[in-house]
Structure formats: structure tokens, C-alpha cells
N, C-alpha and C. Protein backbone atom coordinates (compact mmCIF):
# COMPACT_ATOMS: atom_id res chain seq x y z
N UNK A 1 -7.58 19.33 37.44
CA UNK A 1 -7.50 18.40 36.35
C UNK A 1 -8.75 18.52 35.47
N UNK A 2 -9.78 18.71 36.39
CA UNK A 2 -11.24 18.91 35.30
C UNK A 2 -11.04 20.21 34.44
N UNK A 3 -10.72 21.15 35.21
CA UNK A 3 -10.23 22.61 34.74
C UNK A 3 -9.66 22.51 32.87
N UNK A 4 -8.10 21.40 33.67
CA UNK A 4 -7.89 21.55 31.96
C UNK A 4 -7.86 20.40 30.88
N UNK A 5 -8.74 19.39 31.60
CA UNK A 5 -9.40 18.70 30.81
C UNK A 5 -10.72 19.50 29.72
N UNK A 6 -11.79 20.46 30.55
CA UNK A 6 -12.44 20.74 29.91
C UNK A 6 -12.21 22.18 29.28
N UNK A 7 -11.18 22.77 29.82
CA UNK A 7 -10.99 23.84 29.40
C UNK A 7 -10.13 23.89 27.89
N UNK A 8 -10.14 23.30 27.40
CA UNK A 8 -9.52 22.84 25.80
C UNK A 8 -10.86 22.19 24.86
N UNK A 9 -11.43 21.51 26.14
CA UNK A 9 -12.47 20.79 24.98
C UNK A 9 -13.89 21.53 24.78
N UNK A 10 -13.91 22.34 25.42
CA UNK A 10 -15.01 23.54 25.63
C UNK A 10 -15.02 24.59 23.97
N UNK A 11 -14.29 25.23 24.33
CA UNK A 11 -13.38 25.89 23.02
C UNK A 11 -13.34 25.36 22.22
N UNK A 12 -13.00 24.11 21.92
CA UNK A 12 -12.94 22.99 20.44
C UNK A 12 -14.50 23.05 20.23
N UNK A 13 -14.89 22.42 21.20
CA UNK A 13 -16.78 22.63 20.60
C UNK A 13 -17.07 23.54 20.23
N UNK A 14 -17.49 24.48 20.58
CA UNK A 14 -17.57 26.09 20.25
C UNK A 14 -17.00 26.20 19.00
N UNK A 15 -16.05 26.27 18.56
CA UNK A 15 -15.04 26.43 17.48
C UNK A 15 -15.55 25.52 16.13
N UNK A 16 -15.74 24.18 16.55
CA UNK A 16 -16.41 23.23 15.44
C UNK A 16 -17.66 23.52 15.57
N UNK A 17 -18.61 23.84 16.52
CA UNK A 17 -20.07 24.37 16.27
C UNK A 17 -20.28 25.68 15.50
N UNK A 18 -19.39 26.71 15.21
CA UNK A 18 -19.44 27.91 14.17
C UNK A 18 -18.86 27.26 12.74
N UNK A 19 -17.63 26.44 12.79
CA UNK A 19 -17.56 25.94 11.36
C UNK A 19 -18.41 25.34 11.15
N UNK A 20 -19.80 24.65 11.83
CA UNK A 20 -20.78 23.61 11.10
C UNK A 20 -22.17 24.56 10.52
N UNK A 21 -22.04 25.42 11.36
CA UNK A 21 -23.22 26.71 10.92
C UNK A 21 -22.83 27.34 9.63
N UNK A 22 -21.45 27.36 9.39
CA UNK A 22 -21.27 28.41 8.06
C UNK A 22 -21.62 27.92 7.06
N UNK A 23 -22.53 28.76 6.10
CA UNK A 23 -23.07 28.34 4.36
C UNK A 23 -22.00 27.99 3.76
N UNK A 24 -22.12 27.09 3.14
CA UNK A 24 -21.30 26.30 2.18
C UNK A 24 -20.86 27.80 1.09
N UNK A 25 -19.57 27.83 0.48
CA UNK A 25 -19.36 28.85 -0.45
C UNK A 25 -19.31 28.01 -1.56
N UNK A 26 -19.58 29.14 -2.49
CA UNK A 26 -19.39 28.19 -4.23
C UNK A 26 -18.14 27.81 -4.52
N UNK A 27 -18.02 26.72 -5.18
CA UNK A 27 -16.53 26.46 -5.53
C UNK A 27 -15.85 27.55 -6.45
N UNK A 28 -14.08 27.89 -6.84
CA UNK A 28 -14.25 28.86 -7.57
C UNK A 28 -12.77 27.70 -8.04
N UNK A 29 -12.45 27.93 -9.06
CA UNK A 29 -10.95 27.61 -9.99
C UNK A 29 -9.59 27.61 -9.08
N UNK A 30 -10.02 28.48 -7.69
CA UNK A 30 -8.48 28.87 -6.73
C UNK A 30 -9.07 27.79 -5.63
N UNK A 31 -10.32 27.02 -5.49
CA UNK A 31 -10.20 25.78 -3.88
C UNK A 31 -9.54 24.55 -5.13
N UNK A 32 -9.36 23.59 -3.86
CA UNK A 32 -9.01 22.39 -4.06
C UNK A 32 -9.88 21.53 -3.50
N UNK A 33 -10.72 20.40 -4.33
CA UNK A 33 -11.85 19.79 -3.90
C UNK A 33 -10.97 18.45 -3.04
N UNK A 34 -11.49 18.14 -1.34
CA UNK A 34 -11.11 17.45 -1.28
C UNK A 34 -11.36 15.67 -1.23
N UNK A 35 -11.97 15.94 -2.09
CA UNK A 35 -12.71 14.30 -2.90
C UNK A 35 -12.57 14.17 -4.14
N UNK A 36 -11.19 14.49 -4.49
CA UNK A 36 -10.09 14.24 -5.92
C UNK A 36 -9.48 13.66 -5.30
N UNK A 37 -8.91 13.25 -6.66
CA UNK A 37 -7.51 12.67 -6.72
C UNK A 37 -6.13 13.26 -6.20
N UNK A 38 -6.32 14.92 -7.27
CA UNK A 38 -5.62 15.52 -6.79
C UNK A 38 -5.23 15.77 -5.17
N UNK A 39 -6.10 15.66 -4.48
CA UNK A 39 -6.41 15.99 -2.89
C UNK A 39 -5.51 14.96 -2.58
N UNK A 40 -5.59 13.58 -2.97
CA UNK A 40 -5.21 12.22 -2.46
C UNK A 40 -4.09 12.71 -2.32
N UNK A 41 -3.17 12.66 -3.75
CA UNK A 41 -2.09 12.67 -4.23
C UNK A 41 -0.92 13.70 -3.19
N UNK A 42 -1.91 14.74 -3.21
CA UNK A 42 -1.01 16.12 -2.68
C UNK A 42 -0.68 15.42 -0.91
N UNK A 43 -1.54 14.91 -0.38
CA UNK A 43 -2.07 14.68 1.09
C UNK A 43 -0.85 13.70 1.14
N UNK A 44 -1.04 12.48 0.21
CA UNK A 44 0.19 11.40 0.33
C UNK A 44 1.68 12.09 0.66
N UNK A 45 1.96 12.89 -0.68
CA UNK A 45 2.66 13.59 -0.92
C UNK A 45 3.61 14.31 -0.30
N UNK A 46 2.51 15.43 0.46
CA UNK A 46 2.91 15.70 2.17
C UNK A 46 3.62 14.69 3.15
N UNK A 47 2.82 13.67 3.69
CA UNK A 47 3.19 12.94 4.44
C UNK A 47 3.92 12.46 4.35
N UNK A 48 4.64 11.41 2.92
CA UNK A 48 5.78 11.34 2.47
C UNK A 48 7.26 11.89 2.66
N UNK A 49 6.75 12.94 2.24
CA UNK A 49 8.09 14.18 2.32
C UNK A 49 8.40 14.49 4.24
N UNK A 50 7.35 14.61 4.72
CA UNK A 50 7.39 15.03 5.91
C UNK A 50 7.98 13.76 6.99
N UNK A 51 7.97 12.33 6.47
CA UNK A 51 8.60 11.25 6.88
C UNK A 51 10.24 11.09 6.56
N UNK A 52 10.47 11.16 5.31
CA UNK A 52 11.62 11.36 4.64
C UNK A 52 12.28 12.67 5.69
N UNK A 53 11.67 13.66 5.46
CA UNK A 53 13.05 14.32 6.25
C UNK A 53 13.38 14.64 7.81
N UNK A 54 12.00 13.38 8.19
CA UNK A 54 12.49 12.88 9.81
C UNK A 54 13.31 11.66 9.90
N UNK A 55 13.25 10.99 8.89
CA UNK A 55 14.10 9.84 8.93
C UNK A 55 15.18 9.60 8.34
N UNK A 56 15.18 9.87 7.16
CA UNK A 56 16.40 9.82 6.24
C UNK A 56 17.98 10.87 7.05
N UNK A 57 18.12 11.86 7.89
CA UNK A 57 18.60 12.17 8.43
C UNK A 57 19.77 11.05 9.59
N UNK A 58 18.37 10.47 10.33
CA UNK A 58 18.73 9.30 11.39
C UNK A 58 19.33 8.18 10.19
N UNK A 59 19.11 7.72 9.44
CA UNK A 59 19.41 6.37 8.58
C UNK A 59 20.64 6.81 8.21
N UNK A 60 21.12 8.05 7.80
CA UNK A 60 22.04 8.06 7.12
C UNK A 60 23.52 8.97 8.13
N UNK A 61 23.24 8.46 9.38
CA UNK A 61 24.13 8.92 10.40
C UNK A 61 24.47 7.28 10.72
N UNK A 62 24.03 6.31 10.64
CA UNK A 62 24.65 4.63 10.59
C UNK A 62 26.20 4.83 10.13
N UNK A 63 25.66 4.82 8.26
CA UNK A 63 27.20 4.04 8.34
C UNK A 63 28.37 5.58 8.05
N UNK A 64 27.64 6.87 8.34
CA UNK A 64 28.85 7.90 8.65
C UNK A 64 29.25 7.50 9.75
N UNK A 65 28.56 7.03 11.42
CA UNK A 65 29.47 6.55 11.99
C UNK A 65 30.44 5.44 12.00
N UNK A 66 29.78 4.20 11.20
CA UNK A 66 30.23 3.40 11.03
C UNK A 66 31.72 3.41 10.76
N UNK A 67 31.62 4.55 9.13
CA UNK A 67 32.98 4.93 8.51
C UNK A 67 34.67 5.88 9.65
N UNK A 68 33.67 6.53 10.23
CA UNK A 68 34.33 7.22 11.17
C UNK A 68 35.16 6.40 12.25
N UNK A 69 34.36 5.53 12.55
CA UNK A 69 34.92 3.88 13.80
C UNK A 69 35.96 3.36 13.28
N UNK A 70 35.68 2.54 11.21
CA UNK A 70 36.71 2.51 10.68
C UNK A 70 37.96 2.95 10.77
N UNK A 71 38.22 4.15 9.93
CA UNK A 71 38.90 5.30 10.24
C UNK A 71 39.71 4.96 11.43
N UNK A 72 39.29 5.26 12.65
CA UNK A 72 39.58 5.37 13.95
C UNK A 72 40.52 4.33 14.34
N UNK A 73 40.15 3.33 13.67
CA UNK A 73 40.66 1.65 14.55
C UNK A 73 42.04 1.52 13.18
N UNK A 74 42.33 2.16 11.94
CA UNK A 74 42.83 1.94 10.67
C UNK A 74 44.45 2.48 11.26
């Protein structure tokens, strides 16, 4: 259990201790700063969409069964 408790979090350190060493690069016209608006917007955006087409699926199997029961009993 210690094994793979630390054997994931070992690696994560390591991994975030080389991204904290690397020099900052200059910004260029192709990054996206993420302390805009734009950043906000896109991030919402994402999450949004990525809710919608886990849910809207399930919501809209209600009243197709519903209609189908109809049907059935008609």
C-alpha cells in the first residue's frame, strides 16, 4: 500500500520540481495568457460543453421513455 501510495506521488514531485526550474519563455501572438478574460471565457466554455454532453443525453431519455410507455398502454 505504501508502494503505491508513494509510487505515483514520487514522480508527480519530480515532474512539478522540473516544471518549476524551467525559465519563463517570452510571450509570442500563438500563447494564450492565462489571466484574461479570454482564458476565463474559453475555460467556462469547456466545462459547459463538457457538462451538456454528459447530461443532456440522460435528460432527454425521460420523456422518450415516457412517450414509448404511452404508446405501449394506447
Amino acid at each position: 500500500m505504501v508502494v503505491g501510495r508513494f509510487g505515483l506521488a514520487i514522480p508527480a514531485l519530480v515532474l512539478s520540481g522540473m516544471f518549476a526550474r524551467q525559465a519563463r519563455k517570452p510571450m509570442t501572438p500563438g500563447k494564450l495568457r492565462t489571466d484574461s478574460l479570454l482564458f476565463a471565457i474559453v475555460l467556462v466554455g469547456t466545462a459547459v460543453i463538457v457538462v451538456a454532453l454528459n447530461y443532456v443525453p440522460a435528460l432527454a431519455l425521460g420523456p422518450v421513455v415516457e412517450h414509448l410507455l404511452m404508446i405501449g398502454k394506447g
